[in-house]
Protein backbone atom coordinates (compact mmCIF):
# COMPACT_ATOMS: atom_id res chain seq x y z
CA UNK A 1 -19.66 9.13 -6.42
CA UNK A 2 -21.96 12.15 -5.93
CA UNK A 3 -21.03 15.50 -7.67
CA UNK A 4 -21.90 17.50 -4.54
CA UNK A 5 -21.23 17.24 -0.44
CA UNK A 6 -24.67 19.17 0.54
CA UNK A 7 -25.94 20.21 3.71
CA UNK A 8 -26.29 23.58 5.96
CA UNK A 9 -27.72 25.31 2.81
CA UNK A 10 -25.40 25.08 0.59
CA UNK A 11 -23.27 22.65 -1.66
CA UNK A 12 -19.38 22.14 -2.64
CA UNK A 13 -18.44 20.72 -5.43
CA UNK A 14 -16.22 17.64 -4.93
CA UNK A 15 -12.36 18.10 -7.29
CA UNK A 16 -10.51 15.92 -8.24
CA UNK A 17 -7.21 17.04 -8.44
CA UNK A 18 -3.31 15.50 -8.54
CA UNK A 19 -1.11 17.15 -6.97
CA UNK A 20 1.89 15.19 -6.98
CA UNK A 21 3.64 12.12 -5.01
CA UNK A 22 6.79 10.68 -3.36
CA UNK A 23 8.10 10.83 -6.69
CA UNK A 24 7.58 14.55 -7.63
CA UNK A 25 9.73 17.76 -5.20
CA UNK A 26 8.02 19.16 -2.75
CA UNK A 27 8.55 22.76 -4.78
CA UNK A 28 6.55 21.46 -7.34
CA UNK A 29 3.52 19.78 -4.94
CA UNK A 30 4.09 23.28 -3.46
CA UNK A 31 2.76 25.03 -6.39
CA UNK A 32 0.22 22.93 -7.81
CA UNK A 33 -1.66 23.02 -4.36
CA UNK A 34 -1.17 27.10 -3.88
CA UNK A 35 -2.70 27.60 -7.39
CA UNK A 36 -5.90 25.54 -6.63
CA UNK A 37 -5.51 26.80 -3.45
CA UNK A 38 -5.80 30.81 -5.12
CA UNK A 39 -8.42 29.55 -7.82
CA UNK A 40 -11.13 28.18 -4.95
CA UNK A 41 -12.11 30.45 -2.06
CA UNK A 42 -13.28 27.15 0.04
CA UNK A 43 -13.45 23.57 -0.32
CA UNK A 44 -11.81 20.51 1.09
CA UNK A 45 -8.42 19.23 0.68
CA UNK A 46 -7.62 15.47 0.82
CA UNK A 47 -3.61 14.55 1.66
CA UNK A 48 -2.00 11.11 1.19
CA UNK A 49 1.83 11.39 2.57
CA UNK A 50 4.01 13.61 4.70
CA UNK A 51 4.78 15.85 2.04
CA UNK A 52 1.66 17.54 1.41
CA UNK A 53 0.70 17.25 4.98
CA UNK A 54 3.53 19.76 6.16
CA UNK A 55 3.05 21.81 3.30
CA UNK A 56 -0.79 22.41 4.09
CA UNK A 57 0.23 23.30 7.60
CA UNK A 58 2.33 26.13 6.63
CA UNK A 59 1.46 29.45 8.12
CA UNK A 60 -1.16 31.26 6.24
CA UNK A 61 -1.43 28.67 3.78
CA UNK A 62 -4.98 27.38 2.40
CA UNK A 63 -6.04 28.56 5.81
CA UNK A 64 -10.17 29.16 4.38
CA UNK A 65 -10.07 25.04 3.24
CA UNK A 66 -10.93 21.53 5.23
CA UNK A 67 -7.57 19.80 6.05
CA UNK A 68 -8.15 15.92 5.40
CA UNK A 69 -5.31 13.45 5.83
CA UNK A 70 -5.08 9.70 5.33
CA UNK A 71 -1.92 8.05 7.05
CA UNK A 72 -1.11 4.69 5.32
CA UNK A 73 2.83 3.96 7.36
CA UNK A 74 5.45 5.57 8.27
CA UNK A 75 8.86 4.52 7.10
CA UNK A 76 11.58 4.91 9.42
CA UNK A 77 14.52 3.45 8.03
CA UNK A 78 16.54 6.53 8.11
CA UNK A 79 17.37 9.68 9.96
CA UNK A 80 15.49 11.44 7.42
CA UNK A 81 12.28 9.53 7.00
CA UNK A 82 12.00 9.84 11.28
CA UNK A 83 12.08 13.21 10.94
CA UNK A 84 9.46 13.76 8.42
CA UNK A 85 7.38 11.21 10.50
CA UNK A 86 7.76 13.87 13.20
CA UNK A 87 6.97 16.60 11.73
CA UNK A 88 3.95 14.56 9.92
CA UNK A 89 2.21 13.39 13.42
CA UNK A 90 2.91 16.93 14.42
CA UNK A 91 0.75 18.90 11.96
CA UNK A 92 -1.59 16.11 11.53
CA UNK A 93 -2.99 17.36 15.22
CA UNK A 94 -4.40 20.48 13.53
CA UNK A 95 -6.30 18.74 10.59
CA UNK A 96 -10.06 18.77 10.17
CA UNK A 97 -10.26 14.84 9.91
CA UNK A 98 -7.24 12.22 10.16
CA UNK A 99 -8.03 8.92 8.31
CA UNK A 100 -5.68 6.13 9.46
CA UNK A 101 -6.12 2.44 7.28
CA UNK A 102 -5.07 0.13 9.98
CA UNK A 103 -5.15 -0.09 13.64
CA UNK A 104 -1.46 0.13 14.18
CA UNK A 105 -1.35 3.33 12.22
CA UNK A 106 -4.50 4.20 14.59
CA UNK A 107 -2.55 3.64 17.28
CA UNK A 108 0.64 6.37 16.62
CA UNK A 109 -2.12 8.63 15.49
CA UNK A 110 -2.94 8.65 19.47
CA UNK A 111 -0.54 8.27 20.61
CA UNK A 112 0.79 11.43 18.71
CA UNK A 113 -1.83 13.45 20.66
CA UNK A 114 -3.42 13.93 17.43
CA UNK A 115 -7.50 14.65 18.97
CA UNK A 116 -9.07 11.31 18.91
CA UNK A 117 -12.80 13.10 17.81
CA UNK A 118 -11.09 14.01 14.59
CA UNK A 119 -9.21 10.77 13.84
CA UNK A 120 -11.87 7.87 11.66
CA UNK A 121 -10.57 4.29 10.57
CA UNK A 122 -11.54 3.93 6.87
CA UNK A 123 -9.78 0.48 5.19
CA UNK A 124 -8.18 1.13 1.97
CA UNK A 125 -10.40 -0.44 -0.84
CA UNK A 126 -10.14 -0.88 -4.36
CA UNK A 127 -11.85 -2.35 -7.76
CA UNK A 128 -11.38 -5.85 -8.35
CA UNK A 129 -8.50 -6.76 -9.94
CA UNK A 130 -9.53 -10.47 -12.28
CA UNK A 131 -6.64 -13.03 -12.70
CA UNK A 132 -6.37 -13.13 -16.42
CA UNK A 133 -4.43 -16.24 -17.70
CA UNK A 134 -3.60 -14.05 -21.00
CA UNK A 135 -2.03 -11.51 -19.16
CA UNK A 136 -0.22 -13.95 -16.93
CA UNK A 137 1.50 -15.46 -20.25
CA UNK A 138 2.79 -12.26 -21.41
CA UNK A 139 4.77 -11.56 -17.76
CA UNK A 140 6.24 -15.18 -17.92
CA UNK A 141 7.22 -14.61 -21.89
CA UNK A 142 8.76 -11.63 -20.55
CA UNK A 143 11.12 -12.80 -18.12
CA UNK A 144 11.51 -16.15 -20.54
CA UNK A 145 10.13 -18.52 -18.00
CA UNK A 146 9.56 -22.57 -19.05
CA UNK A 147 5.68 -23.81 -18.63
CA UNK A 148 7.23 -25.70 -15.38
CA UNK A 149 9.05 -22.86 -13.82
CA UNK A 150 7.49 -21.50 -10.08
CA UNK A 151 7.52 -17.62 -10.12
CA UNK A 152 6.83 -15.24 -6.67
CA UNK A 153 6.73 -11.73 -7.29
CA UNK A 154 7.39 -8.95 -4.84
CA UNK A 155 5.52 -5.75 -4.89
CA UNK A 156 6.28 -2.10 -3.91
CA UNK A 157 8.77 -0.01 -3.25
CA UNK A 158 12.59 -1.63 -3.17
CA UNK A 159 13.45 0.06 0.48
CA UNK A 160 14.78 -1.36 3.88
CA UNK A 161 11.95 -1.74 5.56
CA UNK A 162 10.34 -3.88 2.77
CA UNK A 163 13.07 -6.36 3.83
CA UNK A 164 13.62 -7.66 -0.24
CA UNK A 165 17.15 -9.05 1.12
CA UNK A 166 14.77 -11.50 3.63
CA UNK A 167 12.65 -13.28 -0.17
CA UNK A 168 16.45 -13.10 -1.51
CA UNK A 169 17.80 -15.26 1.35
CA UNK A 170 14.68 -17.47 1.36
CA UNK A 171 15.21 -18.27 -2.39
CA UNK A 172 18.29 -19.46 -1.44
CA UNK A 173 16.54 -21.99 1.17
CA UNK A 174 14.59 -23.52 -1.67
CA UNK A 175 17.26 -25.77 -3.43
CA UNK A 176 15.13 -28.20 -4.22
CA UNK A 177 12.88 -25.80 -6.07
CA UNK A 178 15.52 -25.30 -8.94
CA UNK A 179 13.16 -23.94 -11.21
CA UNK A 180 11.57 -20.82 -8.36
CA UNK A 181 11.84 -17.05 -9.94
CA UNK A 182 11.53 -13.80 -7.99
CA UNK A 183 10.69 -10.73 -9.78
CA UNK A 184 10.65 -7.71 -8.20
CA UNK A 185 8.15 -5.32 -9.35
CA UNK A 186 8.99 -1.69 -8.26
CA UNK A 187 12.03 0.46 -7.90
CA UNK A 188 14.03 2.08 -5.22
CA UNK A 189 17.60 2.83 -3.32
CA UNK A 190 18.08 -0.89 -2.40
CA UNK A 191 17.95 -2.47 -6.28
CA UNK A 192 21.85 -2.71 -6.17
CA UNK A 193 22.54 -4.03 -2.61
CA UNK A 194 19.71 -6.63 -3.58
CA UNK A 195 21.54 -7.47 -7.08
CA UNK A 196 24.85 -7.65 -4.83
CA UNK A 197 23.36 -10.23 -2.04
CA UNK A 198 21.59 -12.23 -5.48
CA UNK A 199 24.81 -12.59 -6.79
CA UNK A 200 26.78 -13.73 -3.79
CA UNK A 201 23.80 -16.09 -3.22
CA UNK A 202 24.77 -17.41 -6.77
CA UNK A 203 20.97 -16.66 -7.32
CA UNK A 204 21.32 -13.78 -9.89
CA UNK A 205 19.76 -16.03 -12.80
CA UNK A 206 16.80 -16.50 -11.04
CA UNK A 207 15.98 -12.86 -10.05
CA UNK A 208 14.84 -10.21 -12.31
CA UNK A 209 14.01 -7.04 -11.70
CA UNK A 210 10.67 -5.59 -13.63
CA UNK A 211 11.13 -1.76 -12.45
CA UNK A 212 8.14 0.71 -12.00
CA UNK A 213 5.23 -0.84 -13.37
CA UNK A 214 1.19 -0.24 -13.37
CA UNK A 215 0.19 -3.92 -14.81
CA UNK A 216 -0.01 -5.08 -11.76
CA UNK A 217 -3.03 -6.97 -12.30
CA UNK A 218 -0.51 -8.82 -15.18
CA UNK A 219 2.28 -9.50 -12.49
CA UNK A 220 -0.77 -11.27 -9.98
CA UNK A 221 -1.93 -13.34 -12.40
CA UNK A 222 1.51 -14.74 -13.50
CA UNK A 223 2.82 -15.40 -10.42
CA UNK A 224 2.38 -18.49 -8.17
CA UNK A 225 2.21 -16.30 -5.11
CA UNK A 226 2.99 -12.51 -3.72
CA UNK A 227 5.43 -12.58 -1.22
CA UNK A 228 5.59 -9.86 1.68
CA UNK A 229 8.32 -9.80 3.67
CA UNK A 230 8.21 -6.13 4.92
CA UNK A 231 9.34 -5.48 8.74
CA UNK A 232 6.57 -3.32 8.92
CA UNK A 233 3.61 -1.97 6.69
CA UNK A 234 0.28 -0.43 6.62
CA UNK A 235 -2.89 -1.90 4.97
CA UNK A 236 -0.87 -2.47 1.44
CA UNK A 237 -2.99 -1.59 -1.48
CA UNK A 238 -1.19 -4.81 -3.30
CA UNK A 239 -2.28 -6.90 -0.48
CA UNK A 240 -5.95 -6.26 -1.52
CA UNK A 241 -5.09 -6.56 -5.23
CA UNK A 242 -3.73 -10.05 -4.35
CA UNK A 243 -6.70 -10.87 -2.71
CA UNK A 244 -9.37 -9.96 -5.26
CA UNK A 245 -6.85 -12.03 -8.45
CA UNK A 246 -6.75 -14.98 -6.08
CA UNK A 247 -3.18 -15.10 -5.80
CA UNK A 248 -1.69 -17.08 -2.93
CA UNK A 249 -0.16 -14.78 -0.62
CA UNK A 250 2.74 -15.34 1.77
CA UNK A 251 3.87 -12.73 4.22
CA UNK A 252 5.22 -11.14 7.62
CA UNK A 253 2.77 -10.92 10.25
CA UNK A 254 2.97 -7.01 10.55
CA UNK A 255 1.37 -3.93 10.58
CA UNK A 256 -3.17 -4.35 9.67
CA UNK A 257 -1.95 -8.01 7.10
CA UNK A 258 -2.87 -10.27 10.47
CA UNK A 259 -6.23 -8.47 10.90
CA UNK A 260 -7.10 -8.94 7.18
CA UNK A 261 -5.94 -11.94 6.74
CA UNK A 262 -5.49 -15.80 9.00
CA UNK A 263 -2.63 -17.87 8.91
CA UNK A 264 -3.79 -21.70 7.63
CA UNK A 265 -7.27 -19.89 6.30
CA UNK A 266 -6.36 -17.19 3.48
CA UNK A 267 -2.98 -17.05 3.45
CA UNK A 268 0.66 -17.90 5.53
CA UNK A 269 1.61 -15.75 7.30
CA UNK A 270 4.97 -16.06 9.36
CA UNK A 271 6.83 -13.05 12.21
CA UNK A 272 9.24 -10.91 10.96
CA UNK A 273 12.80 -11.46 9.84
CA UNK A 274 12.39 -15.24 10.02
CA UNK A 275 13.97 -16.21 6.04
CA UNK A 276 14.02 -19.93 7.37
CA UNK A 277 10.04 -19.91 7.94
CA UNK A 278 9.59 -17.96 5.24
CA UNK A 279 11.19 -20.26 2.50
CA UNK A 280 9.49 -22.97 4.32
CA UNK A 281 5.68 -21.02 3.69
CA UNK A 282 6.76 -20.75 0.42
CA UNK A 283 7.66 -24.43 -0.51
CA UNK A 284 4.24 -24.79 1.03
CA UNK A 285 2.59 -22.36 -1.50
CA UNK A 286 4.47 -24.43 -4.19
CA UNK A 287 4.02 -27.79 -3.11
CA UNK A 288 0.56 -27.34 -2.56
CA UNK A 289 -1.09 -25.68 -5.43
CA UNK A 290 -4.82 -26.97 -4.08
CA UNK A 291 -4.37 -25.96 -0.81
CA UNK A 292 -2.80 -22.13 -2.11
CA UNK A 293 -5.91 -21.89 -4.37
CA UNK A 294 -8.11 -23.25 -0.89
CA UNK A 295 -6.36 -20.47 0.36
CA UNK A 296 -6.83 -17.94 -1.93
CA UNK A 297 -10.19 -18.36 -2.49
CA UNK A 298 -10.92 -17.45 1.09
CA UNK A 299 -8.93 -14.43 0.95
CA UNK A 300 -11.30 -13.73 -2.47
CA UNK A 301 -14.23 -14.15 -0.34
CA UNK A 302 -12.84 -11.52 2.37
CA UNK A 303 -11.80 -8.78 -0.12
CA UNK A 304 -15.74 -8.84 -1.43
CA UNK A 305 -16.94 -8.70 2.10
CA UNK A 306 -14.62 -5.80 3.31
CA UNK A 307 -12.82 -4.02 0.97
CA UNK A 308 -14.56 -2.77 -2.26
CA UNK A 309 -13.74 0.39 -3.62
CA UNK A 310 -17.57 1.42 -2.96
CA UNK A 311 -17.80 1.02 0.85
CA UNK A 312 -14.30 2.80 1.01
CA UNK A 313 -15.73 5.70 -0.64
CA UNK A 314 -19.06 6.35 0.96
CA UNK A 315 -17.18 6.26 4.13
CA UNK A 316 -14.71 8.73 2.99
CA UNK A 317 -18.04 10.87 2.03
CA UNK A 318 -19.34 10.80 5.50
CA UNK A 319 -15.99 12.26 6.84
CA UNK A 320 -15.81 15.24 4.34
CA UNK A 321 -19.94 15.76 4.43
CA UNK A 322 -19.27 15.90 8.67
CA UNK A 323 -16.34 18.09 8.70
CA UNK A 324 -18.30 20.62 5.73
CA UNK A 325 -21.00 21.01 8.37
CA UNK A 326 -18.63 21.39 11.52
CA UNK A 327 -16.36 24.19 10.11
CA UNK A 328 -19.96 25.63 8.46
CA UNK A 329 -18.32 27.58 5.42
CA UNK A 330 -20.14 30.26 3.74
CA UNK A 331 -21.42 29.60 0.18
């Protein structure tokens, strides 16, 4: 990436700096932002969540900087999380630039009243994740898995609207697959209700938990496929990692998945809340391990077309470079 955004006779820098997530209070986020906030007179400011989005719309704060915003999904599973989704699509109508990474996403953003001259589509991208047989082996040592066993791994955060209790129930549809493992890779408020329904299933041997992880690359290349069951998502990063390993990929038709990917072409795909078709996709992913790597392959091929890391970011270079000129900061 370039060091500088230029134009209108001058030149900003471009930092890089963390300022928290999901995972840290918003006191803290708070902070961090105010003190790069005090230590810069001007610049742009790039959000990723709710959290920082309200905070950078409080009054007087980091009034002299560019407000950028990408929106990946809301989550609206409880009281709470509606209300920050509010408030989020609220302030967002006051940002410089709003980057949404899907269509639906697009959509709210509108429909929000958020100014449609500020709002720019940019698909998430990322490096290219390799499948890497070596890593794959240590995952399946891990979870002591025989040569023979099947394994589908889940991905993400363990919440209601990622629907974990829908692979549970499918698992339980494949009897005839004795030898099938879950592992759910990721943490969150529904680990013990899932445990619960595993163990009612009289599936509990058969799914592990992995917790928080960042091998993720490790997890892809063990598994026979990535399952998706979410009732609705964004563009998930782990969707594109799945694509780039060539791992075969089987999940609910929601959210940007059906305009990234085509059922009986690069993946299965199957509606929402359906654990019936979605055990069957799966037997189909394990039944069929030339047709899931036909599959796969294709959704290889797509990744390299659209999604690389470096198309993602000259886009996202455009946006700041255009707002820069259109607020036309002093130097």
């Amino acid at each position: 990436s370039r060091p500088v955004l230029g134009g209108g006779g001058g030149a900003i820098p471009l930092l890089y700096s963390t300022f928290g997530s999901d995972r840290v209070d918003v006191r803290t986020i708070y902070k961090k932002m105010s003190a790069v906030a005090a230590r810069y007179p001007a610049g742009i400011i790039h959000s990723h969540g709710y959290k920082p989005d309200i905070l950078l719309s409080v009054p007087g704060f980091a009034r002299q900087w560019i407000r950028v915003a990408t929106c990946h999904a809301w989550y609206r599973e409880t009281w709470r999380l509606r209300l920050w989704e509010y408030l989020d699509k609220r302030v967002l109508r006051g940002f410089d630039a709003v980057i949404p990474v899907s269509g639906q996403v697009e959509s709210d953003l509108h429909a929000s009243a958020v100014p449609a001259q500020r709002i720019t589509r940019i698909d998430n991208g990322i490096d290219a994740p390799k499948r890497d047989p070596a890593l794959g082996a240590s995952i399946r040592a891990e979870f002591k898995l025989a040569a023979n066993d099947k394994l589908v791994v889940q991905i993400g955060r363990l919440a209601k609207s990622k629907r974990n209790d829908l692979l549970v129930e499918a698992l339980g549809f494949l009897s005839k697959f004795a030898a099938t493992h879950v592992v759910f890779v990721g943490d969150g408020e529904e680990r013990a209700a899932i445990a619960a329904l595993a163990e009612r299933q009289q599936l509990s041997h058969r799914i592990h938990f992995a917790g928080y992880r960042t091998d993720i690359s490790a997890f892809l290349s063990a598994a026979d496929a990535l399952a998706i069951s979410s009732d609705y998502e964004g563009l998930p990063i782990v969707l594109l990692e799945a694509m780039a390993a060539q791992c075969p990929i089987v999940s609910t038709r929601v959210g940007a998945i059906a305009d990234v990917l085509t059922e009986g072409l690069s993946a299965w795909l199957v509606e929402p809340n359906d654990a019936s078709r979605f055990a069957e996709a799966l037997g189909q992913v394990l039944l069929s391990p030339e047709e899931a790597l036909r599959r796969a392959t294709q959704a290889r091929i797509a990744f390299e077309t659209r999604y690389s890391r470096r198309s993602m970011g000259e886009k996202y270079l455009q946006v700041y470079e255009r707002t820069w000129l259109n607020r036309a900061f002093p130097i």
